[in-house]
Protein backbone atom coordinates (compact mmCIF):
# COMPACT_ATOMS: atom_id res chain seq x y z
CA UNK A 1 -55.92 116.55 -25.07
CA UNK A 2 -54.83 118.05 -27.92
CA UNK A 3 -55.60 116.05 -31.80
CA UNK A 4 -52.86 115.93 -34.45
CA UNK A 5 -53.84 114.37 -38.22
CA UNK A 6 -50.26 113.35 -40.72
CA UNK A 7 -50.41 112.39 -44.34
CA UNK A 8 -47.82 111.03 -46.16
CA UNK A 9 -47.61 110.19 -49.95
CA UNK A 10 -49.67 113.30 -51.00
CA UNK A 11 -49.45 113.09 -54.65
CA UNK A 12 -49.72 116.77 -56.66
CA UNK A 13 -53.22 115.67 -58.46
CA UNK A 14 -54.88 114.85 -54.61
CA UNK A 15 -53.15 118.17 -53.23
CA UNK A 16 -56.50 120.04 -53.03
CA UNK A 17 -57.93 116.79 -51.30
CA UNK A 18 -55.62 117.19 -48.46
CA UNK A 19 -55.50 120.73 -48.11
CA UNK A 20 -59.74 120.22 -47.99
CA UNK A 21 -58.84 117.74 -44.92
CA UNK A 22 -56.63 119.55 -43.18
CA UNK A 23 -59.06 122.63 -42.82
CA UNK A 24 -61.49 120.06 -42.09
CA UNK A 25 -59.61 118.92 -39.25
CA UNK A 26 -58.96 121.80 -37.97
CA UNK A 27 -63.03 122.73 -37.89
CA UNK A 28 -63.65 119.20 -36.40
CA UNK A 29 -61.06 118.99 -33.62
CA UNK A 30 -60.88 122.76 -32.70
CA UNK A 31 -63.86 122.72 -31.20
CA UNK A 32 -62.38 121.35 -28.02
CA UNK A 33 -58.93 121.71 -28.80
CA UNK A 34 -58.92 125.63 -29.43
CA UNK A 35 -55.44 127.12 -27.77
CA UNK A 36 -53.70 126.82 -31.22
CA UNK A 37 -53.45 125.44 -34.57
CA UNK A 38 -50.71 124.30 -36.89
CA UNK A 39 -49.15 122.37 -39.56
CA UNK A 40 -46.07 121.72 -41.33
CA UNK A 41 -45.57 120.42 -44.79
CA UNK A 42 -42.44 118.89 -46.79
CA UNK A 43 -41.41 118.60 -50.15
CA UNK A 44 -39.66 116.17 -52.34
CA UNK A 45 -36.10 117.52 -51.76
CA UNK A 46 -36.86 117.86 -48.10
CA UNK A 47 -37.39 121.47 -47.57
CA UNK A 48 -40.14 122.05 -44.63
CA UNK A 49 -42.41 124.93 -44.40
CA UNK A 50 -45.27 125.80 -42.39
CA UNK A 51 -47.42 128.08 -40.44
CA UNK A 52 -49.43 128.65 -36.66
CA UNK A 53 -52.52 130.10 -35.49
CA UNK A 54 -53.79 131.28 -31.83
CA UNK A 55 -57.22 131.39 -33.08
CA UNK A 56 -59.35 129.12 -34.66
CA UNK A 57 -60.96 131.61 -36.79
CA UNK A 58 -57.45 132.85 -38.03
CA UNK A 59 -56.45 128.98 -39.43
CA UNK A 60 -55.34 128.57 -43.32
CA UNK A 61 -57.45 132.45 -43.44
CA UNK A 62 -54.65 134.84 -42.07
CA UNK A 63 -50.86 134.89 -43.95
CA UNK A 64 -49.49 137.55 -41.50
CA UNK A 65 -50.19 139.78 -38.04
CA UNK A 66 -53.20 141.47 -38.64
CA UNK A 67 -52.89 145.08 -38.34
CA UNK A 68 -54.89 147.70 -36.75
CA UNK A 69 -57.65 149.40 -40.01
CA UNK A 70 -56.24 152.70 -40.76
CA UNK A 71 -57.86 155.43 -38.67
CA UNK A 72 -60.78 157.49 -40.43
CA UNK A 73 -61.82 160.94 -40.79
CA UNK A 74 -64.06 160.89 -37.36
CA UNK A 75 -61.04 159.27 -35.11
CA UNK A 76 -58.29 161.91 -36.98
CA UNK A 77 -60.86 164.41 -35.67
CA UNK A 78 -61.32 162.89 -32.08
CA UNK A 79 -57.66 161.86 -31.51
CA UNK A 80 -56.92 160.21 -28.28
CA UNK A 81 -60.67 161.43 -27.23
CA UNK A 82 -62.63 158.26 -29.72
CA UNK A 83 -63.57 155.27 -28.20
CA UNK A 84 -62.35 152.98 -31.23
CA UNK A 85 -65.20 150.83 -32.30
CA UNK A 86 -62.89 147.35 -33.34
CA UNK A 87 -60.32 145.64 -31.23
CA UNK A 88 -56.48 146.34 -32.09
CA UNK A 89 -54.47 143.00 -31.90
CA UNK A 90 -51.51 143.37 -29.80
CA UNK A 91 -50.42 139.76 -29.02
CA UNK A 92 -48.66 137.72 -31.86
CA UNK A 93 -51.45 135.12 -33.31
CA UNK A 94 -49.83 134.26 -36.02
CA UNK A 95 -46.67 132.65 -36.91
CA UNK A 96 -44.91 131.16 -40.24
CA UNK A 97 -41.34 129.03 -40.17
CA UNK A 98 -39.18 127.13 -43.08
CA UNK A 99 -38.90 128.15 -46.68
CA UNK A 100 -40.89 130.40 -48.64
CA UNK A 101 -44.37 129.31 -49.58
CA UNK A 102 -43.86 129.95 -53.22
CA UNK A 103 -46.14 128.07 -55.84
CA UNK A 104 -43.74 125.43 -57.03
CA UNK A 105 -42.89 124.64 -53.36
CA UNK A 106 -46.53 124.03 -52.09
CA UNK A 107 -47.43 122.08 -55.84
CA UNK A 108 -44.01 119.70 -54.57
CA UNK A 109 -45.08 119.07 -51.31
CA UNK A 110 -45.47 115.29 -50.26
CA UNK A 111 -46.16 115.14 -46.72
CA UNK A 112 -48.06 117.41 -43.84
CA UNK A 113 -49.09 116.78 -40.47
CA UNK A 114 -51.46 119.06 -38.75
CA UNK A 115 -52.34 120.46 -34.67
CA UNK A 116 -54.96 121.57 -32.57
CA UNK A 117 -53.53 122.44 -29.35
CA UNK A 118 -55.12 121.70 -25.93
CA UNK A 119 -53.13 124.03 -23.22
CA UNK A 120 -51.29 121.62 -20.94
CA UNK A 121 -47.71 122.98 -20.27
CA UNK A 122 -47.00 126.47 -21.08
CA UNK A 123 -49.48 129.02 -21.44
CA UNK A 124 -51.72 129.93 -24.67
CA UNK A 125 -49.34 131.79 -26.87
CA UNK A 126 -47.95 131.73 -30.72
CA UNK A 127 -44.76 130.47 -29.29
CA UNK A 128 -45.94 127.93 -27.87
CA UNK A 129 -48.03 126.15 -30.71
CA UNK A 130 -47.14 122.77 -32.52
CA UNK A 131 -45.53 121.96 -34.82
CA UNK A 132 -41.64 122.98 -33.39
CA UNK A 133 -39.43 123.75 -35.89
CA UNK A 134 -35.42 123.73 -36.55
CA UNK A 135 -33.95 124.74 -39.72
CA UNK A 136 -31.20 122.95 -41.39
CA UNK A 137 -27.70 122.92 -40.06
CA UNK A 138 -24.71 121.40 -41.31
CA UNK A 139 -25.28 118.53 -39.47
CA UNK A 140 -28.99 118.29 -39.37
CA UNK A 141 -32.11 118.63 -41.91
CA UNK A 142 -34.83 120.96 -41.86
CA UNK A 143 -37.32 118.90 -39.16
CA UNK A 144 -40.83 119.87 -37.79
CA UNK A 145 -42.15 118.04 -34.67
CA UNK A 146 -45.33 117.81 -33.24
CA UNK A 147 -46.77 115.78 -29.82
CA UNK A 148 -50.15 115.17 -28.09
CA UNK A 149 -49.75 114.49 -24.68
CA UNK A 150 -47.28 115.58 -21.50
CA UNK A 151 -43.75 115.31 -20.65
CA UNK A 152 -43.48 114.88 -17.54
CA UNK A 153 -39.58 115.47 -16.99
CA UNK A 154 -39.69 118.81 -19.56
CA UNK A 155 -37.91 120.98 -16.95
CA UNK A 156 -34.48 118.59 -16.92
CA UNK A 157 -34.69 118.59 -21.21
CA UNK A 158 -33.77 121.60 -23.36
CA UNK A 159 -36.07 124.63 -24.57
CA UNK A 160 -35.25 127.28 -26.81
CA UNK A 161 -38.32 128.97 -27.84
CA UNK A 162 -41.45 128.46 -26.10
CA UNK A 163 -42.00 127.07 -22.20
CA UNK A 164 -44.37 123.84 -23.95
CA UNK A 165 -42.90 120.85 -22.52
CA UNK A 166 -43.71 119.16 -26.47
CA UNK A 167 -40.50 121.69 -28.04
CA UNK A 168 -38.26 119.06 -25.57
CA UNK A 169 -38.81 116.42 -27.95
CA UNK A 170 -37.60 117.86 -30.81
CA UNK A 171 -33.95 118.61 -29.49
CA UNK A 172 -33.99 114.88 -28.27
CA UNK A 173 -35.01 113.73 -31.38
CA UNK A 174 -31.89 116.29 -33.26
CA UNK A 175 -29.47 115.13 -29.95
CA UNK A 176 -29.97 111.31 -31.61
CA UNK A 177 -29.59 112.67 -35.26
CA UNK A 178 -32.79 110.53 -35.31
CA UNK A 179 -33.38 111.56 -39.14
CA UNK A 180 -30.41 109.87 -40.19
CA UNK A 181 -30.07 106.43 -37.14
CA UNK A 182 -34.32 105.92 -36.23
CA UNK A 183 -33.04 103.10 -34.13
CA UNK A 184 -31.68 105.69 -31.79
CA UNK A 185 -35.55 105.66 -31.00
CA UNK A 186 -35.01 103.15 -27.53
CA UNK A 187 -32.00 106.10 -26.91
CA UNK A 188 -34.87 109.15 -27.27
CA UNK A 189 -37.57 107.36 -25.35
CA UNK A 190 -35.56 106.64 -22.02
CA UNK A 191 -35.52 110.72 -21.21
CA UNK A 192 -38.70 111.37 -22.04
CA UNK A 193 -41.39 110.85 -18.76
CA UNK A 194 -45.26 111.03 -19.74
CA UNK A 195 -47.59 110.49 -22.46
CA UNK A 196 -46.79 111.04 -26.11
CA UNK A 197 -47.74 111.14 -29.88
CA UNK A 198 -45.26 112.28 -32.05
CA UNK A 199 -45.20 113.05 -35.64
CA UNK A 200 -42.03 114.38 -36.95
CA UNK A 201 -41.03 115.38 -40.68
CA UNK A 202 -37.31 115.64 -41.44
CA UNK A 203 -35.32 114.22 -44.21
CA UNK A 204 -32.01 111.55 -44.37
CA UNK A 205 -30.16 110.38 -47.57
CA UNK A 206 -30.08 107.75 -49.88
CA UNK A 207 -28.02 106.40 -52.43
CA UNK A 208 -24.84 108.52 -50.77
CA UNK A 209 -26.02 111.76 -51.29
CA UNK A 210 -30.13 111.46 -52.55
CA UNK A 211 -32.68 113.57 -50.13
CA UNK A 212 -34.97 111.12 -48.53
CA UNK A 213 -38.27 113.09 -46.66
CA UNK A 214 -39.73 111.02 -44.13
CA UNK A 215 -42.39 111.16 -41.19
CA UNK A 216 -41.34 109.42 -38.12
CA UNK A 217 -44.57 108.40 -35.63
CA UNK A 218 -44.65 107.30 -32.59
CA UNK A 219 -46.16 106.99 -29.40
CA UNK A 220 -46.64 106.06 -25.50
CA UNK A 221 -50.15 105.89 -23.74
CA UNK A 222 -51.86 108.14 -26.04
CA UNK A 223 -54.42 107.44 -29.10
CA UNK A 224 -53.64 107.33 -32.75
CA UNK A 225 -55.73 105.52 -35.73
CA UNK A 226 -54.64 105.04 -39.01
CA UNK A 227 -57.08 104.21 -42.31
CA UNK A 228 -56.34 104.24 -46.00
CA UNK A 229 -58.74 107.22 -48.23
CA UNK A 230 -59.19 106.04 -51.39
CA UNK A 231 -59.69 109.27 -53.09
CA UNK A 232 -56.17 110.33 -51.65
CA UNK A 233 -54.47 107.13 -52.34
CA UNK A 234 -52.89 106.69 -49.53
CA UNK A 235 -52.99 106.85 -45.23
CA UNK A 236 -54.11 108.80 -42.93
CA UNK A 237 -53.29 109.09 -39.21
CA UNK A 238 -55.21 111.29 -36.68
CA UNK A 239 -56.13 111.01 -32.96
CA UNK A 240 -59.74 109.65 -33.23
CA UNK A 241 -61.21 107.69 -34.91
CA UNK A 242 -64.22 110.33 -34.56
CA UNK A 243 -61.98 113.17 -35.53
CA UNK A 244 -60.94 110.96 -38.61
CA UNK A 245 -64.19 110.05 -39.48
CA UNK A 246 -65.46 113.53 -39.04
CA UNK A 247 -62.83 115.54 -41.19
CA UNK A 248 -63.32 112.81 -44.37
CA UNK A 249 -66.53 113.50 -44.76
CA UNK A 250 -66.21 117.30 -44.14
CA UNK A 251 -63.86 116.80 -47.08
CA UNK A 252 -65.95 114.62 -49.22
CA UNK A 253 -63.52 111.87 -48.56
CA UNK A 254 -63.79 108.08 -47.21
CA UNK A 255 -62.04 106.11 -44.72
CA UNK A 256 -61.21 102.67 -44.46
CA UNK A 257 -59.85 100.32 -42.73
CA UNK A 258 -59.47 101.90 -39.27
CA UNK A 259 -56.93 100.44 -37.10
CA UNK A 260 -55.38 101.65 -34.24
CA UNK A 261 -51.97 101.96 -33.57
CA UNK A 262 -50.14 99.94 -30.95
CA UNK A 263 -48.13 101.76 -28.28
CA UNK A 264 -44.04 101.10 -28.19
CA UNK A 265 -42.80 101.73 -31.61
CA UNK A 266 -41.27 103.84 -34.39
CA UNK A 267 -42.88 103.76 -37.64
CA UNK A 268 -40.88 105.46 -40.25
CA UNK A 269 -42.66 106.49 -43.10
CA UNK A 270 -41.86 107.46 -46.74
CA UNK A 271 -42.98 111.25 -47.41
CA UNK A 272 -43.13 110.15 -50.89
CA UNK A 273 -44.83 107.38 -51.05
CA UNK A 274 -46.47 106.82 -48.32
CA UNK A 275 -45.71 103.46 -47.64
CA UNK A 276 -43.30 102.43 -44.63
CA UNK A 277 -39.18 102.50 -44.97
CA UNK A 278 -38.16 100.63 -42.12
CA UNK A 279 -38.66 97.40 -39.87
CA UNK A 280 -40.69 98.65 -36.75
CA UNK A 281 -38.36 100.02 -33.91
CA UNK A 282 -39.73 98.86 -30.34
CA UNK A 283 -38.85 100.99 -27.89
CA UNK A 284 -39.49 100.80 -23.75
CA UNK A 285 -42.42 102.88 -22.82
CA UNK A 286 -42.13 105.89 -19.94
CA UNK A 287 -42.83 103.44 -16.77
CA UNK A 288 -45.07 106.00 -15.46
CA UNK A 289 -47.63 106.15 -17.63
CA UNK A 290 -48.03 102.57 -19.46
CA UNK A 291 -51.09 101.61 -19.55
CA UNK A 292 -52.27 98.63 -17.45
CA UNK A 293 -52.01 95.05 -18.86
CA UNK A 294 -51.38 94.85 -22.36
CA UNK A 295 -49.69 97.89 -23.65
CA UNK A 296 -48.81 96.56 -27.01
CA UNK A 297 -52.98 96.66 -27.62
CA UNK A 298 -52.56 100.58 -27.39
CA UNK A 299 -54.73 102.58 -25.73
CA UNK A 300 -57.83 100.53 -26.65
CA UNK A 301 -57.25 98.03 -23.96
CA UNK A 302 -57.96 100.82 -21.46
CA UNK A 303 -60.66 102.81 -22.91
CA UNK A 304 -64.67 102.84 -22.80
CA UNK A 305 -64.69 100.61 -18.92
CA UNK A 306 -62.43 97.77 -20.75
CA UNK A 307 -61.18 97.06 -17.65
CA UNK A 308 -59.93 93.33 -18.61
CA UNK A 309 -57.97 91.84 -16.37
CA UNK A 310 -54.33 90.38 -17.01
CA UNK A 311 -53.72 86.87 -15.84
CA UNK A 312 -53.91 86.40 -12.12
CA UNK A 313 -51.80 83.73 -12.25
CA UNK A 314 -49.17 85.46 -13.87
CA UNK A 315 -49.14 88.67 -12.03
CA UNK A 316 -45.50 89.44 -13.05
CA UNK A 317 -45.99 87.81 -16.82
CA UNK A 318 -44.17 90.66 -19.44
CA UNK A 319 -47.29 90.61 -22.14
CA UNK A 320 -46.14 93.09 -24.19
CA UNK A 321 -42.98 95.29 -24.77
CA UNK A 322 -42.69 97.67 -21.49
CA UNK A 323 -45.48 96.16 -19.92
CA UNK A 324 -45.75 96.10 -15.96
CA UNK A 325 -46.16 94.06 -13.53
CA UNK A 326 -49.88 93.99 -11.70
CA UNK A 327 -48.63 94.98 -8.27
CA UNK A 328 -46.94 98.18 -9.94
CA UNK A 329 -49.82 98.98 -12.19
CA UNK A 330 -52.42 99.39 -9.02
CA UNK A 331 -49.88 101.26 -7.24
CA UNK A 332 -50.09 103.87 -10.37
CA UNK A 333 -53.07 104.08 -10.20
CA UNK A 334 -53.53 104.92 -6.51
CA UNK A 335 -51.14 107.69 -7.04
CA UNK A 336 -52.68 108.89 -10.22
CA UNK A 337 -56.17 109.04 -7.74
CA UNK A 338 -54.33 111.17 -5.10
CA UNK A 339 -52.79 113.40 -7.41
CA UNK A 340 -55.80 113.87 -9.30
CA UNK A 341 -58.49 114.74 -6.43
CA UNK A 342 -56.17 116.59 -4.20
CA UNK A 343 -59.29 118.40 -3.00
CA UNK A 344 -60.81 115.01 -1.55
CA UNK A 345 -58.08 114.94 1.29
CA UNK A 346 -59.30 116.69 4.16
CA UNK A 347 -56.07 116.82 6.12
CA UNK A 348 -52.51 117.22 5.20
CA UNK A 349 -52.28 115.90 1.85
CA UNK A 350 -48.46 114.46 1.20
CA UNK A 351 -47.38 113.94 -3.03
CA UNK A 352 -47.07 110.63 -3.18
CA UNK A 353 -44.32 111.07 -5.78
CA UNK A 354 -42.41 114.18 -3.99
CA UNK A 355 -43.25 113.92 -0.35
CA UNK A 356 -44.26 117.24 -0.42
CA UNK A 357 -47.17 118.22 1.24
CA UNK A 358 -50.38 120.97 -0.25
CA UNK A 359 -48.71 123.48 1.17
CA UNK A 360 -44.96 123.12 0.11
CA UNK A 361 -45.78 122.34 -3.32
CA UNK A 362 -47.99 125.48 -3.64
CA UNK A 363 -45.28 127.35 -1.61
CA UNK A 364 -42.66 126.13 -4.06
CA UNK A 365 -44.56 127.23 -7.11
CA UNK A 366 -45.23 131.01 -5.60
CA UNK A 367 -41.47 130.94 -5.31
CA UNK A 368 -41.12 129.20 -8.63
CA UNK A 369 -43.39 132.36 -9.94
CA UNK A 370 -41.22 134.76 -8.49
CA UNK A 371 -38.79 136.17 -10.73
CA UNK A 372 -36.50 137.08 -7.81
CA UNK A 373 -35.61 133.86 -7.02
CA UNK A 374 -32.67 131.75 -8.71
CA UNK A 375 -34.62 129.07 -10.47
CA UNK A 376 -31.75 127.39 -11.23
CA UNK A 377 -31.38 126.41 -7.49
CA UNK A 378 -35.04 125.56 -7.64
CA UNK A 379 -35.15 123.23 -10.59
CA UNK A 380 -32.23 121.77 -8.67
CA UNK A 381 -33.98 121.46 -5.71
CA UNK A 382 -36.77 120.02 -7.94
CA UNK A 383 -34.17 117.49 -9.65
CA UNK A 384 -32.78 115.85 -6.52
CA UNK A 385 -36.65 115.18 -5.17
CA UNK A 386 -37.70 114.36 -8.13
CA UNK A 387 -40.22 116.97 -8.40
């Protein structure tokens, strides 16, 4: 899975302390998560800047495509006859988006939240790295999204610049003008199918026309831990509780407090301060992938063989927001067996979601593959059998 960190309330005296934490991060988690690294960053009057890596190695070093060293004496001599003795980068592995990184903007910056991408959806590519940007519009602010998980459903939602299922969230999130109405969060949450963290920095207004930054969190059947560092003066949220642990220290910083965060709700957050705006939003979770029994314990109540048992004489009780019923949770997770250990099944093995068998999925994603064909009949095709 991939590992995301956000800070919020970054005050201009603790700016090197973050910056320390974020390459930290970036160390700690990318040694598993290694298809692509990120971050985005906002300042006090809401403009958003950031930058992407495709290679660990490249992250917070590179500010630009690297170009091929300028040919020496010995290959001028050789021409197209010397073996070159470095490799040339061809493929884009870097990427920057938002306003320029000039000195005053990164000294006013308030907020950042951070990626290290895990390929699930869409292949490894600049393009397709977190965090997802769209500039301001007359309508919208500058916003930056990021997401650990899968959406399920990303083929019915809208992409523009990558094939990553996570860029679907972001136009959802813009279709609700969630920056301005976060309880449009219940709204955003019914079309999105799958597993999710989402951190999202964007801006609304206050006081009639007074720029507001925030960062928006939250999340469906997929870690997140939050702890206050002292030496930053304010919270932290990251994937693990490892990771978090890990990337403090690396930064000569300490963690307290860890909590986890529960599962079903929108926490806005001040980009200034730190401190939360709102009430919580609950939302309904994606059916398909809540967790069983109680899902407002987060994804603690189904980790490390806690396999504890909702009531059994209760077996359609409602514990927490979203949560289902016993029957329907064991039917999830015979399906979530079959799906996952294909290869077990000896004879013709039928989706128990499609109803397609081995053989006509694979046959439908060679002709998916195939540029020839209209994939706009096929992701119709796909649509009606809810494929």
């Amino acid at each position: 899975m991939c590992k995301v960190l956000f800070v919020a309330g970054i005050k201009r005296q603790h700016q090197d302390k973050v910056r320390k934490l974020s390459h930290a991060f970036v160390n700690a988690a990318g040694r598993v998560d290694n298809d692509g690294f990120g971050y985005a960053a906002i300042t006090r009057a809401g403009q958003i800047y950031g930058e992407k890596w495709l290679r660990k190695e490249d992250a917070f070093l590179i500010h630009s495509q690297p170009k091929p060293p300028t040919p020496g004496p010995v290959s001028e001599l050789l021409g197209e006859a010397a073996r070159p003795n470095f490799t040339v980068v061809t493929e884009p592995v870097y990427d920057q988006f938002g306003v320029t990184r000039t000195k005053d903007v990164i000294q006013d910056t308030t907020a950042v939240i951070v990626h290290a991408r895990k390929v699930t959806v869409g292949m490894k590519s600049i393009v397709n790295c977190h965090p997802f940007y769209s500039p301001e519009t007359e309508t919208d602010p500058a916003t930056a999204l990021m997401h650990n998980g899968s959406i399920i459903n990303h083929y019915l939602l809208t992409k523009k610049t990558s094939t990553c299922d996570s860029e679907t969230i972001l136009h959802e999130y813009l279709k609700e003008a969630m920056s301005h109405n976060p309880w449009a969060m219940p709204n955003l949450a019914k079309t999105l199918v799958g597993q999710y963290t989402v951190g999202v920095l964007s801006s609304t207004y206050v006081d009639g026309d007074k720029v507001q930054p925030v960062l928006d969190i939250f999340k469906s059947a997929k870690e997140l831990h939050c702890a206050y560092v002292k030496e930053i003066e304010t919270f932290v949220f990251c994937t693990t509780p490892e990771i978090l642990q890990e990337s403090c220290k690396l930064a000569g910083l300490t963690p307290s407090d860890i909590t986890e965060v529960r599962d079903g709700y929108l926490i806005r957050i001040n980009a200034l301060t730190g401190k939360r705006m709102e009430d919580l939003i609950p939302f309904d979770q994606s059916r398909q992938f809540l967790n069983p029994g109680n899902t407002s314990q987060g994804t603690n109540y189904w980790r490390h063989g806690e396999h504890h048992r909702p009531n059994p004489d209760n077996n359609y009780s409602r514990i927490g927001p979203g949560t289902r019923p016993i029957d329907d949770t064991v039917d999830i997770a015979k399906k979530n067996f079959e799906h996952n250990h294909k290869d077990l099944f000896t004879g013709n093995y039928y989706d128990v979601d499609t109803g397609l068998s081995k053989e006509e999925q694979e046959y439908y994603e060679t002709l998916e593959a195939d540029k020839q064909v209209d994939l706009k009949a096929l992701r119709l095709v796909k649509k009606i059998m809810n494929f």
